[in-house]
Protein backbone atom coordinates (compact mmCIF):
# COMPACT_ATOMS: atom_id res chain seq x y z
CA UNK A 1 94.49 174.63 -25.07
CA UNK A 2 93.88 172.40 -28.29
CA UNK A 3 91.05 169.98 -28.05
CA UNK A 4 91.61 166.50 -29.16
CA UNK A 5 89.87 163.18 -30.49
CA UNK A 6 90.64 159.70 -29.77
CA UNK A 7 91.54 158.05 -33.31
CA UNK A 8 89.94 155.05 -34.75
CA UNK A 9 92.62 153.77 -35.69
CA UNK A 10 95.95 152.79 -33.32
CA UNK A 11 98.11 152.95 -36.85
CA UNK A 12 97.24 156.05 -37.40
CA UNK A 13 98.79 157.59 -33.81
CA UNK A 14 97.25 158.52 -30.73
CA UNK A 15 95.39 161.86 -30.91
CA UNK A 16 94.80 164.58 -33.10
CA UNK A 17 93.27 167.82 -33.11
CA UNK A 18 89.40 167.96 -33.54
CA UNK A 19 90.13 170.26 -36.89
CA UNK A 20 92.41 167.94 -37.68
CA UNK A 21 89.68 165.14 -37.25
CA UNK A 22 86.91 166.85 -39.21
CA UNK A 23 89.43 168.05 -42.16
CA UNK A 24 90.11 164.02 -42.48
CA UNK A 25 86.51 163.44 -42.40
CA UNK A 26 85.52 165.95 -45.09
CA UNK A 27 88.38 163.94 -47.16
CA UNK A 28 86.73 161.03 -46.56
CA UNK A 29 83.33 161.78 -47.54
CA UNK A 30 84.91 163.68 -50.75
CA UNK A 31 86.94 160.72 -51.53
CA UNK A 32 85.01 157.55 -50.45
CA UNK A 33 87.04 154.24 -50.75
CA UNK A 34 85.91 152.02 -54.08
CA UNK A 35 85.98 148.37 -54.38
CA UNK A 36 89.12 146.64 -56.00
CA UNK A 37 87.34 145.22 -59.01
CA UNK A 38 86.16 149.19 -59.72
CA UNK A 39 89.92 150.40 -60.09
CA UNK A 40 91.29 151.92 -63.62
CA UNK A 41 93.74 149.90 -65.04
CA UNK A 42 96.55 151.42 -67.49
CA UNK A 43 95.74 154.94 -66.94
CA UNK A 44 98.62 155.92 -64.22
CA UNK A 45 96.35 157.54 -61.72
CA UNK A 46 97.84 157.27 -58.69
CA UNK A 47 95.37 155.80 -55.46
CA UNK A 48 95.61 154.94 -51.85
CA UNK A 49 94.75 151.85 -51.14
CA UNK A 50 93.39 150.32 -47.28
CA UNK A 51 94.29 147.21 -46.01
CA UNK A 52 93.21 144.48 -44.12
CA UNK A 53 94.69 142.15 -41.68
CA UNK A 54 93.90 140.01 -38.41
CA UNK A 55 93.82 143.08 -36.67
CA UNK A 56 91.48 144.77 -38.68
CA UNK A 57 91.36 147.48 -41.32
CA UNK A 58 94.55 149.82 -41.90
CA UNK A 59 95.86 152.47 -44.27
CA UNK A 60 99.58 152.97 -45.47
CA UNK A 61 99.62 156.73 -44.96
CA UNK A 62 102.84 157.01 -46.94
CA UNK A 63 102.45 154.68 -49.71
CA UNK A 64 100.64 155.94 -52.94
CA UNK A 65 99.85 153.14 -55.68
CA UNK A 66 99.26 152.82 -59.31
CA UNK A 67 97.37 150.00 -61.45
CA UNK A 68 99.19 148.49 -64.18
CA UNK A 69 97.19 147.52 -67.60
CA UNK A 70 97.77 143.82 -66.56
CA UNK A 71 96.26 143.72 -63.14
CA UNK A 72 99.77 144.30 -61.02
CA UNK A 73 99.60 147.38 -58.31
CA UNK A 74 102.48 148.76 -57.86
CA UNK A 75 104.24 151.27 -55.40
CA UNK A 76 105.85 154.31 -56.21
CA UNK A 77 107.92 155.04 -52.91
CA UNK A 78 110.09 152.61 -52.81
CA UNK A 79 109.51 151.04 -56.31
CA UNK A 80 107.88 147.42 -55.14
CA UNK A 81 104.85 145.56 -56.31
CA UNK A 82 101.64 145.03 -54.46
CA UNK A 83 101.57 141.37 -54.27
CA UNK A 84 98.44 140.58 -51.60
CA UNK A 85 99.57 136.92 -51.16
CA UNK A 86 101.81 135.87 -47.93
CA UNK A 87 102.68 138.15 -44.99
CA UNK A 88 101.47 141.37 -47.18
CA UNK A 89 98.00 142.06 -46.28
CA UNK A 90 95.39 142.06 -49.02
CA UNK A 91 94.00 145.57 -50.30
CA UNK A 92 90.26 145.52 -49.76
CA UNK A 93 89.70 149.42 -51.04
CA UNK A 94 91.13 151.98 -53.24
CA UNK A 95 90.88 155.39 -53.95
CA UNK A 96 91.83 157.57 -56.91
CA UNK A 97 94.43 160.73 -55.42
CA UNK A 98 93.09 162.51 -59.34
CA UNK A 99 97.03 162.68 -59.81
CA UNK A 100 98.42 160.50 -63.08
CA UNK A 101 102.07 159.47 -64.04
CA UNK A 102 103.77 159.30 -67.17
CA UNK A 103 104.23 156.07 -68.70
CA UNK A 104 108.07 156.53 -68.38
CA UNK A 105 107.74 157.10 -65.07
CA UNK A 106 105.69 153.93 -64.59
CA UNK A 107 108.57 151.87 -66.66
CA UNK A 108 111.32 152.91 -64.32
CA UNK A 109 108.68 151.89 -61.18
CA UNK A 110 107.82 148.35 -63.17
CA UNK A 111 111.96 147.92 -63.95
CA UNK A 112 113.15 149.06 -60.26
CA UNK A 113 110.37 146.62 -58.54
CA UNK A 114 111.84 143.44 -59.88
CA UNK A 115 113.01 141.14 -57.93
C-alpha cells in the first residue's frame, strides 16, 4: 500500500504519494520563489511564476514564462503574454527553471502572442 499526503493546495489535485511530497519539497527549498521586482529581464531564462487570486495562492503547473527586456512576461506554451490586469491573476513570485531560449525563439513567442 502507498502512503499518501493531503495537498496544500486543491489546484494542485487531491493526494500524492509521501515521496512524491518530500521530492516537491526538496524542489522547493532548492528553488525558493523570488520577488517580481528581482526577475532578469532580457536574458531568456525561462521561470515559473505563482499566482494569486481571491482564493488564495496558485501555481500554473504547465505554464513556463520568460521576461522580456521591456518588462512584458510572456508564455511559451501557447505563445500569450502575461498581462496581470483584468480576470488574469497577478504573479506575486517567480522562479528561475536555469533553462534559457534563443532570441529567435523568443521573436516567434513575442510575434505569435499578438493580439
Amino acid at each position: 500500500m502507498v502512503e499518501t499526503a493531503e495537498m496544500d493546495s486543491p489546484s494542485e489535485g487531491v493526494f500524492m504519494t509521501i515521496a512524491e511530497r518530500q521530492a516537491r519539497e526538496a524542489y522547493d527549498r532548492e528553488n525558493p520563489w523570488r520577488p517580481m521586482n528581482t526577475a532578469v529581464r532580457g536574458d531568456g531564462l525561462i521561470c515559473e511564476l505563482l499566482f494569486n487570486d481571491l482564493a488564495g495562492e496558485f501555481l500554473k503547473e504547465t505554464s513556463q514564462y520568460f521576461l522580456d527586456h521591456d518588462g512584458t512576461w510572456y508564455r511559451l506554451d501557447p505563445p500569450g503574454k502575461l498581462y496581470g490586469h483584468g480576470l488574469e491573476a497577478p504573479a506575486i513570485n517567480w522562479r528561475p527553471a536555469y533553462v534559457r531560449i534563443t532570441p529567435e525563439r523568443r521573436n516567434v513567442i513575442r510575434q505569435r502572442a499578438r493580439p
